[in-house]
PDB file of N, CA and C in Angstrom:
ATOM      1  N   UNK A   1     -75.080   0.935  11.730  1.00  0.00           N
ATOM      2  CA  UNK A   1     -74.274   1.604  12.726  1.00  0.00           C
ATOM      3  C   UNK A   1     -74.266   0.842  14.047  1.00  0.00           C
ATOM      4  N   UNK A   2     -74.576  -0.383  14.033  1.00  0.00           N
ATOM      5  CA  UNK A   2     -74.492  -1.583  15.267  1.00  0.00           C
ATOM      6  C   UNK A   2     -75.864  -1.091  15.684  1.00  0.00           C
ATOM      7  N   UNK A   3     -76.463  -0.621  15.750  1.00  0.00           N
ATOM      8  CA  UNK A   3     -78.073  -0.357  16.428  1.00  0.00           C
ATOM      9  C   UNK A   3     -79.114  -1.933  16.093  1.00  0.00           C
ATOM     10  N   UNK A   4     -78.926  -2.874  16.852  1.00  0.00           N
ATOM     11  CA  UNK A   4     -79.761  -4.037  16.804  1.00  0.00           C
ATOM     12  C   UNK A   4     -81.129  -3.897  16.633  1.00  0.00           C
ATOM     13  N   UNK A   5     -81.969  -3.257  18.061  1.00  0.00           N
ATOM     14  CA  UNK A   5     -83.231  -3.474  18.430  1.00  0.00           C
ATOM     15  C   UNK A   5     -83.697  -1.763  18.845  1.00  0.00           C
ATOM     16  N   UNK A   6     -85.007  -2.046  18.421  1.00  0.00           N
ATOM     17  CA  UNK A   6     -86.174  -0.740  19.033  1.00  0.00           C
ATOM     18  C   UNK A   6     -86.698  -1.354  20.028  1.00  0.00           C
ATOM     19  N   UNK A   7     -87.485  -0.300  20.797  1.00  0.00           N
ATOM     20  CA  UNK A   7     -88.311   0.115  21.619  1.00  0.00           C
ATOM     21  C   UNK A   7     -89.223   0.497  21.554  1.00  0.00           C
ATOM     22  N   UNK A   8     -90.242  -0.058  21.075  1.00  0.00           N
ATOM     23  CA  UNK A   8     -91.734  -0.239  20.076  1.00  0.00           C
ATOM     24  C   UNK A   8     -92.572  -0.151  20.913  1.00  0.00           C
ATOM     25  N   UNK A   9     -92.344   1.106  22.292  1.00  0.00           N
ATOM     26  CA  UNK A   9     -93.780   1.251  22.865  1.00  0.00           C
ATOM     27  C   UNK A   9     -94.966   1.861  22.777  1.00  0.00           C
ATOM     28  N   UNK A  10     -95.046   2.820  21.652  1.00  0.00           N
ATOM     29  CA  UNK A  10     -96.266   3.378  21.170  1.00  0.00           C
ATOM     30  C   UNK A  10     -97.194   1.917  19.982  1.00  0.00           C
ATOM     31  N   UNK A  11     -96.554   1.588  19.453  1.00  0.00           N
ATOM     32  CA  UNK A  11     -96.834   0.756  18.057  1.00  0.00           C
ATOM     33  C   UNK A  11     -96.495  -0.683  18.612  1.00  0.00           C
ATOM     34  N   UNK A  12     -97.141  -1.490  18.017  1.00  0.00           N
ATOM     35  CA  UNK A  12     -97.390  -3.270  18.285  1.00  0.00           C
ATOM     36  C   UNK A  12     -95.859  -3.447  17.736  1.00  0.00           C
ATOM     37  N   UNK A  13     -94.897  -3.912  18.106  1.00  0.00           N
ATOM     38  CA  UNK A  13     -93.943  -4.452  17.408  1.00  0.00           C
ATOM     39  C   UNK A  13     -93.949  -5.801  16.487  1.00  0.00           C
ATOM     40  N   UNK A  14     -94.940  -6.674  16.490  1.00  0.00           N
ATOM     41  CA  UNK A  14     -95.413  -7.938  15.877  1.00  0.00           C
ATOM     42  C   UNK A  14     -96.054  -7.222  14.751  1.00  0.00           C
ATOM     43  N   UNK A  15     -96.065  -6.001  14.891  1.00  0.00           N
ATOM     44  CA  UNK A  15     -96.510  -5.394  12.966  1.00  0.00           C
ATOM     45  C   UNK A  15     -95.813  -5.276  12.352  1.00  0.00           C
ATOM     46  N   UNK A  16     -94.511  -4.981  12.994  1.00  0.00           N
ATOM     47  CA  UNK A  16     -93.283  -4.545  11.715  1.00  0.00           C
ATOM     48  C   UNK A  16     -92.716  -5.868  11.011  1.00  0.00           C
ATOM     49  N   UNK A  17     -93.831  -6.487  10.665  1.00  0.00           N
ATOM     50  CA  UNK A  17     -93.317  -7.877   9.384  1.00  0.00           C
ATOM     51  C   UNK A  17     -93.726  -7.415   8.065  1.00  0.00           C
ATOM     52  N   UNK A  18     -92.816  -8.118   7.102  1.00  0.00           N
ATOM     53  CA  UNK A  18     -93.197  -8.108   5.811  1.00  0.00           C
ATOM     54  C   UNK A  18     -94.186  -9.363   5.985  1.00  0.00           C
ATOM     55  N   UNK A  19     -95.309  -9.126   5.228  1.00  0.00           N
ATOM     56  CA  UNK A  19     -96.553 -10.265   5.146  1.00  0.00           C
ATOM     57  C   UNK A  19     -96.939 -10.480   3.792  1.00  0.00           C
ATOM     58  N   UNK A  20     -96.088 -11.421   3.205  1.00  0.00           N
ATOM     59  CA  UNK A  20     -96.310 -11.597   1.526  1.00  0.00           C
ATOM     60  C   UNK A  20     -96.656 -10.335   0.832  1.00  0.00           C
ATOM     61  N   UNK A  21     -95.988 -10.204  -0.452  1.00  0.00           N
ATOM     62  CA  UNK A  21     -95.781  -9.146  -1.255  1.00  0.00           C
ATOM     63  C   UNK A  21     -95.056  -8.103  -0.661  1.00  0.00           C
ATOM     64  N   UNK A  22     -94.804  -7.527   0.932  1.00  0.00           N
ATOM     65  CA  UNK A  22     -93.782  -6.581   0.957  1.00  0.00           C
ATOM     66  C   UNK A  22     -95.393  -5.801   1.552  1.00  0.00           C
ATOM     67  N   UNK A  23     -96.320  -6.456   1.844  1.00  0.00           N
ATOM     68  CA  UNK A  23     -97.233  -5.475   2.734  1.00  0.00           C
ATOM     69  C   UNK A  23     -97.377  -6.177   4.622  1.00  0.00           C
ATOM     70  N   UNK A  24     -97.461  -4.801   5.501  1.00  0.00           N
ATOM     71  CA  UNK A  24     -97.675  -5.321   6.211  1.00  0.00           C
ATOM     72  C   UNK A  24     -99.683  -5.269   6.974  1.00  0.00           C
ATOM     73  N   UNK A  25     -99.156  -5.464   8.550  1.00  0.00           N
ATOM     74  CA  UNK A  25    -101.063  -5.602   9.248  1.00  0.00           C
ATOM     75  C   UNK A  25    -101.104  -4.185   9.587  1.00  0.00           C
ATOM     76  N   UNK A  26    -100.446  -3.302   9.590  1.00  0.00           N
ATOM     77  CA  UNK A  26    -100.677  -2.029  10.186  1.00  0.00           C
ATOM     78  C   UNK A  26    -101.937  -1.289   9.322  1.00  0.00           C
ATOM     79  N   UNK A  27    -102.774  -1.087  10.220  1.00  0.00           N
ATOM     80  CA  UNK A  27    -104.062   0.264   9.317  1.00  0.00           C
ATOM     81  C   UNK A  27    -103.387   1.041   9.138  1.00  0.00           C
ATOM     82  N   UNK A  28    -104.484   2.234   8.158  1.00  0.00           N
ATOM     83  CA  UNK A  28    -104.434   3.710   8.462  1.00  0.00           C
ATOM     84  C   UNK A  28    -103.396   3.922   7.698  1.00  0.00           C
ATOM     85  N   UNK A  29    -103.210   5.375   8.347  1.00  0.00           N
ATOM     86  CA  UNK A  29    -101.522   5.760   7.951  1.00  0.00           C
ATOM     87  C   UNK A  29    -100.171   5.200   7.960  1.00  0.00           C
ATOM     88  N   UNK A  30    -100.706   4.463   9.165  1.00  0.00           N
ATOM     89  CA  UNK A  30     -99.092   4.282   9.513  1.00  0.00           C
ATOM     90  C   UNK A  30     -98.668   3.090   8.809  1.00  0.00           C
ATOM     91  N   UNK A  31    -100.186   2.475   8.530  1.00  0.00           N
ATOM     92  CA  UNK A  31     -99.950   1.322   7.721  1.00  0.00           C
ATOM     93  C   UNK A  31     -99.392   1.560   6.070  1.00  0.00           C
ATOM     94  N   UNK A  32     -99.802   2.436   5.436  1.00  0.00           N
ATOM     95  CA  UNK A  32     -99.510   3.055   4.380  1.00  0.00           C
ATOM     96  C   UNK A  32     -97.870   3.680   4.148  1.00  0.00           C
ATOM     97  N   UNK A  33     -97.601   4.565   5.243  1.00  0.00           N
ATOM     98  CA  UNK A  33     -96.127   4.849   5.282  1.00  0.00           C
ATOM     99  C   UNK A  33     -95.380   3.649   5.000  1.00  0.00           C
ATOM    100  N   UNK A  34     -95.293   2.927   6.071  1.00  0.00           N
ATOM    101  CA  UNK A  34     -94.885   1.546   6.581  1.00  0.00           C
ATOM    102  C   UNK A  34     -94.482   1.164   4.978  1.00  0.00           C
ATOM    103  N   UNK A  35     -95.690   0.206   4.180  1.00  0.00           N
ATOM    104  CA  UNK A  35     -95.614  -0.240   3.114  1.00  0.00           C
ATOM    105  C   UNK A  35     -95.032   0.337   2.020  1.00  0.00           C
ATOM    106  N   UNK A  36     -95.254   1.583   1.866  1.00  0.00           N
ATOM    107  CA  UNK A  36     -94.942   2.243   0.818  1.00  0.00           C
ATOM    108  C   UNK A  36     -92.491   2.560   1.431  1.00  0.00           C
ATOM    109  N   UNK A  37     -92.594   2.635   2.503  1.00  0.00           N
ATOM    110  CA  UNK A  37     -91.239   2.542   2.328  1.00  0.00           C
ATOM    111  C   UNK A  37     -90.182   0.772   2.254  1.00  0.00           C
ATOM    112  N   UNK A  38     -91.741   0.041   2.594  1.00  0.00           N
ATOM    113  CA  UNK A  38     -90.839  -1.384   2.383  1.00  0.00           C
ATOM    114  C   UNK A  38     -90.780  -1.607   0.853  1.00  0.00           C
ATOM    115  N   UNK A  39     -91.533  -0.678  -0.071  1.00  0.00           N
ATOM    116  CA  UNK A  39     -92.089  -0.824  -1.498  1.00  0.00           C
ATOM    117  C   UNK A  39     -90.524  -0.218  -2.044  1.00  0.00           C
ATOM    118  N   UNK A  40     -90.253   0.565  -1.432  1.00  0.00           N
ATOM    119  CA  UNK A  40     -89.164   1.369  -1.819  1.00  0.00           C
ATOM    120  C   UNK A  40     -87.976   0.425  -1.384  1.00  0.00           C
ATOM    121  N   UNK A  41     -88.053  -0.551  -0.793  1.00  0.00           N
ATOM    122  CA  UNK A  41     -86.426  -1.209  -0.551  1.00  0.00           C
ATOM    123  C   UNK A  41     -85.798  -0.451   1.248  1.00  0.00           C
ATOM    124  N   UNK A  42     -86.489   0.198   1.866  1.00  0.00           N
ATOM    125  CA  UNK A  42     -86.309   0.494   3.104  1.00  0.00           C
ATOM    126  C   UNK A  42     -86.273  -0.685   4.060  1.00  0.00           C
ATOM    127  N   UNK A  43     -85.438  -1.516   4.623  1.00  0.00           N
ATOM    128  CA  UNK A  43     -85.437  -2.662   5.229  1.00  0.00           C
ATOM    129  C   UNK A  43     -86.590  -2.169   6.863  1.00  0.00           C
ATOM    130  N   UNK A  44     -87.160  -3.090   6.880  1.00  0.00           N
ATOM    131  CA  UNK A  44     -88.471  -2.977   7.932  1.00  0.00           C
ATOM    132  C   UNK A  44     -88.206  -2.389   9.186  1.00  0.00           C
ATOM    133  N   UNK A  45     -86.489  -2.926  10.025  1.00  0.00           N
ATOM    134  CA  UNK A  45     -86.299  -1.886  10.844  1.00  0.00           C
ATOM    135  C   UNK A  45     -86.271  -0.594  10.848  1.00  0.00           C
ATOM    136  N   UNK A  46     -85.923   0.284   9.683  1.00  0.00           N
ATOM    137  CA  UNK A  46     -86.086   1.133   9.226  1.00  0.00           C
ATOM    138  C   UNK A  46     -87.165   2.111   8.724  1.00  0.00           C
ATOM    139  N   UNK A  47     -87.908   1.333   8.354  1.00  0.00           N
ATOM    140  CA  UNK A  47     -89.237   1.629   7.997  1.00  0.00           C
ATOM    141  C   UNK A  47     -90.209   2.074   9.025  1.00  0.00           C
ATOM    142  N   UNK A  48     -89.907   1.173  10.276  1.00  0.00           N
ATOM    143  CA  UNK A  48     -90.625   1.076  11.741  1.00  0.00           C
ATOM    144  C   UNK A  48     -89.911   2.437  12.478  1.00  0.00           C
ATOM    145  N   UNK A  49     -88.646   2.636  12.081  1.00  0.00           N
ATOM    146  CA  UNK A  49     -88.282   3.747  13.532  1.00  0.00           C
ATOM    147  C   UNK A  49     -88.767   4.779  12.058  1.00  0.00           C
ATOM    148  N   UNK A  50     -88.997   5.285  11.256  1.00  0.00           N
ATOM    149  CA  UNK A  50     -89.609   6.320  10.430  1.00  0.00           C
ATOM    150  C   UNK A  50     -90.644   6.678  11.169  1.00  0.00           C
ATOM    151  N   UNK A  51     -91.525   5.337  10.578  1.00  0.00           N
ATOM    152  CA  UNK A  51     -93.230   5.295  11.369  1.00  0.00           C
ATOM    153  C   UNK A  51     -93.057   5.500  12.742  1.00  0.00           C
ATOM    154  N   UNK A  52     -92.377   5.478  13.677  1.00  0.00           N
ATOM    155  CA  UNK A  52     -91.916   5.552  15.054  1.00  0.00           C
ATOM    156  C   UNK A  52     -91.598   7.121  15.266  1.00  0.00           C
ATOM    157  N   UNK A  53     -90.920   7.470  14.492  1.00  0.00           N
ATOM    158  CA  UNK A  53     -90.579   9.249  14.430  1.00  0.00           C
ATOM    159  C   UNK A  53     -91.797  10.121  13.854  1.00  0.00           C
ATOM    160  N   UNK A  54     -92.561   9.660  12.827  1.00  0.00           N
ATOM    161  CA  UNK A  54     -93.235  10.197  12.661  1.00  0.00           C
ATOM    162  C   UNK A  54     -94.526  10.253  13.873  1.00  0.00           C
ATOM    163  N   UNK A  55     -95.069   9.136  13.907  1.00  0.00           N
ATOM    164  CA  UNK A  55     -95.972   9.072  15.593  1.00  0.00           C
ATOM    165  C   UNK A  55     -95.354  10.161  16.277  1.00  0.00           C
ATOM    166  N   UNK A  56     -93.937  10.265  16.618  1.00  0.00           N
ATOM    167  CA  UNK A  56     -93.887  11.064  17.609  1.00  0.00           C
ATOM    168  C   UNK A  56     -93.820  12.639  17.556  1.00  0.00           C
ATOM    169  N   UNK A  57     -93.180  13.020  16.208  1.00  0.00           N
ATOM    170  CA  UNK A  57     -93.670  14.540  15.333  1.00  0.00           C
ATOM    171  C   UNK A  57     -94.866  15.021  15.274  1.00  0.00           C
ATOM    172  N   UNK A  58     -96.223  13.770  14.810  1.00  0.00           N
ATOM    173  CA  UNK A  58     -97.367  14.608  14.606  1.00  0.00           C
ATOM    174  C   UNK A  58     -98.549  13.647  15.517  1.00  0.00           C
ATOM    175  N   UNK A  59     -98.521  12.586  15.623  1.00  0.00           N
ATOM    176  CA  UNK A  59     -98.972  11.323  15.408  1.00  0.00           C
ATOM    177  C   UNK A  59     -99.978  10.960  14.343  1.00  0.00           C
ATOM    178  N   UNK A  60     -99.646  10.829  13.578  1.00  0.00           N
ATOM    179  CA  UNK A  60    -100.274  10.986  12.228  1.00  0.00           C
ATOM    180  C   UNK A  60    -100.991  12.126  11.726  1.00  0.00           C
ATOM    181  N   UNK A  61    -100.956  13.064  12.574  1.00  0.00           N
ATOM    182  CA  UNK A  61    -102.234  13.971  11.522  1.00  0.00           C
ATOM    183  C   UNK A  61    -101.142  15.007  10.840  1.00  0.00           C
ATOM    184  N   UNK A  62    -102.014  15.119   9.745  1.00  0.00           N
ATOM    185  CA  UNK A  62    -101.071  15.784   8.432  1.00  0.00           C
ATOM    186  C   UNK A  62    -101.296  16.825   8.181  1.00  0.00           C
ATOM    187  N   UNK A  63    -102.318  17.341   9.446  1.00  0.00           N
ATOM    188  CA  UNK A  63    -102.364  18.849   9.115  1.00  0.00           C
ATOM    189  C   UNK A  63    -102.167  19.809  10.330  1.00  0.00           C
ATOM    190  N   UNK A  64    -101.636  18.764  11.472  1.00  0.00           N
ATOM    191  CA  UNK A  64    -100.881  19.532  12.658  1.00  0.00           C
ATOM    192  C   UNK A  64     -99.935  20.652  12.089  1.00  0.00           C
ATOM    193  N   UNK A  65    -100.063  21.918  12.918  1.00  0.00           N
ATOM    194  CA  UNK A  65     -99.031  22.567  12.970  1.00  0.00           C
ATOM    195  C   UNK A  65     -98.537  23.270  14.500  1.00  0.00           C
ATOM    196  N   UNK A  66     -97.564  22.828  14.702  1.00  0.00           N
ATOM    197  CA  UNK A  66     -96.790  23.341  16.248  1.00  0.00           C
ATOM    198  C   UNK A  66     -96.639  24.490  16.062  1.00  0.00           C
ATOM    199  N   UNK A  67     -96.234  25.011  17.625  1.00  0.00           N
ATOM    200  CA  UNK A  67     -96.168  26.239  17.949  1.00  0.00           C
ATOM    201  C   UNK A  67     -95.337  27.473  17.468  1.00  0.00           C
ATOM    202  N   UNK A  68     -94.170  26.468  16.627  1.00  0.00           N
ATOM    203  CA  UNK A  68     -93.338  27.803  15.852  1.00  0.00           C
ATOM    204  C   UNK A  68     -93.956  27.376  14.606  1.00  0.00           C
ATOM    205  N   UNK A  69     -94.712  26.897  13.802  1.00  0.00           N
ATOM    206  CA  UNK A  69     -94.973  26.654  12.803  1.00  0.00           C
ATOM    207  C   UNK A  69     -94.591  25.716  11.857  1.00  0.00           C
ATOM    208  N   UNK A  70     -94.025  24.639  12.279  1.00  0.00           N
ATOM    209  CA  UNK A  70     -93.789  23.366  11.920  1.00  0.00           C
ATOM    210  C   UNK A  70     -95.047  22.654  11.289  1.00  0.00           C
ATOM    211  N   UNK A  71     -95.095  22.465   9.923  1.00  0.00           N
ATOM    212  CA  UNK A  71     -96.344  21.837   9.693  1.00  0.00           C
ATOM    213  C   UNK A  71     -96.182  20.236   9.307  1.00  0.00           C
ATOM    214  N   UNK A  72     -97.265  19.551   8.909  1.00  0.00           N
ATOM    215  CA  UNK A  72     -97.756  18.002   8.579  1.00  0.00           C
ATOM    216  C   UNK A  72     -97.006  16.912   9.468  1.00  0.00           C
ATOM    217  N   UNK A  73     -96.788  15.578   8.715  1.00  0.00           N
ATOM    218  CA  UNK A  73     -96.866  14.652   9.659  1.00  0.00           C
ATOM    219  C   UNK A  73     -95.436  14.786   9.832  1.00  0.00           C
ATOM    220  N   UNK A  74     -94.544  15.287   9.563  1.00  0.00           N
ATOM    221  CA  UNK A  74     -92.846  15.331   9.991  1.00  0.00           C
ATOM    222  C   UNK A  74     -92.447  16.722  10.341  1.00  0.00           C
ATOM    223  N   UNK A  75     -93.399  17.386  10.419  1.00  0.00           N
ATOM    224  CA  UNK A  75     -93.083  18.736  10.779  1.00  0.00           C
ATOM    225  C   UNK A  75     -91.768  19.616  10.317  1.00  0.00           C
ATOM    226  N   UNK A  76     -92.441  20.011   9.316  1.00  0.00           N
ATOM    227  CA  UNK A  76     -91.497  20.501   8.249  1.00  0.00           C
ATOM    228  C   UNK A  76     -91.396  21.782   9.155  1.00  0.00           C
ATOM    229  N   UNK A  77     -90.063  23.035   8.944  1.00  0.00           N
ATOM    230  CA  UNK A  77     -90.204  23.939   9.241  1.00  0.00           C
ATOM    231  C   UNK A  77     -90.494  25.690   8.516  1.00  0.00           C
ATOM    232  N   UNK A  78     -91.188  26.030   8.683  1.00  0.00           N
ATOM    233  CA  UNK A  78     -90.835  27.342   8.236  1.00  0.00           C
ATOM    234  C   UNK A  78     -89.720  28.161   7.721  1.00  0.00           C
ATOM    235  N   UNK A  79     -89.474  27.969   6.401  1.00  0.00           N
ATOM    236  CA  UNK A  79     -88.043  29.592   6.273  1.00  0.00           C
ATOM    237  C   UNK A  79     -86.699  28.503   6.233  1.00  0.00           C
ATOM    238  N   UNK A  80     -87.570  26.842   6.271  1.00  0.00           N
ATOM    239  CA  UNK A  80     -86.139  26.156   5.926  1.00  0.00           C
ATOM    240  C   UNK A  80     -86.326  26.041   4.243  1.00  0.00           C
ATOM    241  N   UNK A  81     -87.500  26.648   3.451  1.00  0.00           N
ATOM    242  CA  UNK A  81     -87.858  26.044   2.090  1.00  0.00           C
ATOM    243  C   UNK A  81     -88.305  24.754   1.543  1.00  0.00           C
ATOM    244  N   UNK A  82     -88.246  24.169   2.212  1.00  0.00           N
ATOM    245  CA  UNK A  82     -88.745  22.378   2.201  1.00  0.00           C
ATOM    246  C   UNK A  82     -89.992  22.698   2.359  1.00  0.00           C
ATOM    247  N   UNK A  83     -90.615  23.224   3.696  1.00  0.00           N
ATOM    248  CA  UNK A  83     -92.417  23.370   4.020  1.00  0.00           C
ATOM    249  C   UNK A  83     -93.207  23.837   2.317  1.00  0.00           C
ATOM    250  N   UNK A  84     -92.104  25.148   2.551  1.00  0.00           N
ATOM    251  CA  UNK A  84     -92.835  25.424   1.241  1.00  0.00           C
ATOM    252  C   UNK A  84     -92.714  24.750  -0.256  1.00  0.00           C
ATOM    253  N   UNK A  85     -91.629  23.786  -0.645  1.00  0.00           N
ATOM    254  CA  UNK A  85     -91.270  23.305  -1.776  1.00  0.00           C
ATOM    255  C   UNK A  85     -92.747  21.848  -1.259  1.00  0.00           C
ATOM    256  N   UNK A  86     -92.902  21.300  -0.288  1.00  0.00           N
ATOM    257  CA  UNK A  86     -93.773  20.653  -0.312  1.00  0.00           C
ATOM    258  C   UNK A  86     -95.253  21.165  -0.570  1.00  0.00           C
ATOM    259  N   UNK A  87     -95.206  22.368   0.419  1.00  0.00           N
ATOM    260  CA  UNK A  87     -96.974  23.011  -0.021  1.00  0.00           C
ATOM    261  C   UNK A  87     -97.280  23.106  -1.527  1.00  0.00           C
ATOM    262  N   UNK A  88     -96.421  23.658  -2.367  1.00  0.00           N
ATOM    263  CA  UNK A  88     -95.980  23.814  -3.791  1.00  0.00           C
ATOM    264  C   UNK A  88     -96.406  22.696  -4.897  1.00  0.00           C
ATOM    265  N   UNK A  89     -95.378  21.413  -4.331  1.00  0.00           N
ATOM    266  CA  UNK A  89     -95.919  20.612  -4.800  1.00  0.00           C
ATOM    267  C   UNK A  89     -97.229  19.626  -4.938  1.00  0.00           C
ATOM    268  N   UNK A  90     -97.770  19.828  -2.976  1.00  0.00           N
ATOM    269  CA  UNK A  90     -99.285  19.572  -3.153  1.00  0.00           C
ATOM    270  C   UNK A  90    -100.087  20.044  -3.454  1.00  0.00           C
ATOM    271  N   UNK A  91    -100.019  21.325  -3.966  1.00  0.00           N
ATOM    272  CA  UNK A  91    -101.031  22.172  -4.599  1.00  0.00           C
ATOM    273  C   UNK A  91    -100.823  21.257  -6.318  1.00  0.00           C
TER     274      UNK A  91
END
């Protein structure tokens, strides 16, 4: 949609490389998201503003829940059926 460049001020922007095999340097979670959507064919800019949205939804923790009841790391909502089709399935 013409969108060139991010604004990578929470996160190192020199992480969002593919580094042989389609993994990158990021730890943790975000490192895991990251990889697992470049695994999927998600081109890396893409992958980065995910990991970028997600930081800013929960910052990684997966068992935040906000004040109307938005739970995990993307903050699913309540009474939209998704929260619960996910709780469902992690059980």
């Amino acid at each position: 949609y013409g969108v060139t460049d991010f604004n990578f001020s929470i996160l190192n922007q020199s992480n969002f490389v593919s580094i042989g095999g389609g993994k990158s340097n990021i730890d943790g979670v975000p490192g895991q998201i990251y990889d697992f959507l470049l695994a999927k064919g998600v081109p890396a800019v893409g992958a980065a503003a995910i990991v970028g949205n997600i930081e800013g939804e929960s910052s990684f923790r997966s068992t935040i829940v906000n004040e109307i009841g938005a739970s995990g790391l993307c903050q699913w909502t309540p009474g939209s059926g998704r929260l619960q089709k996910l709780q469902s399935y992690a059980n």
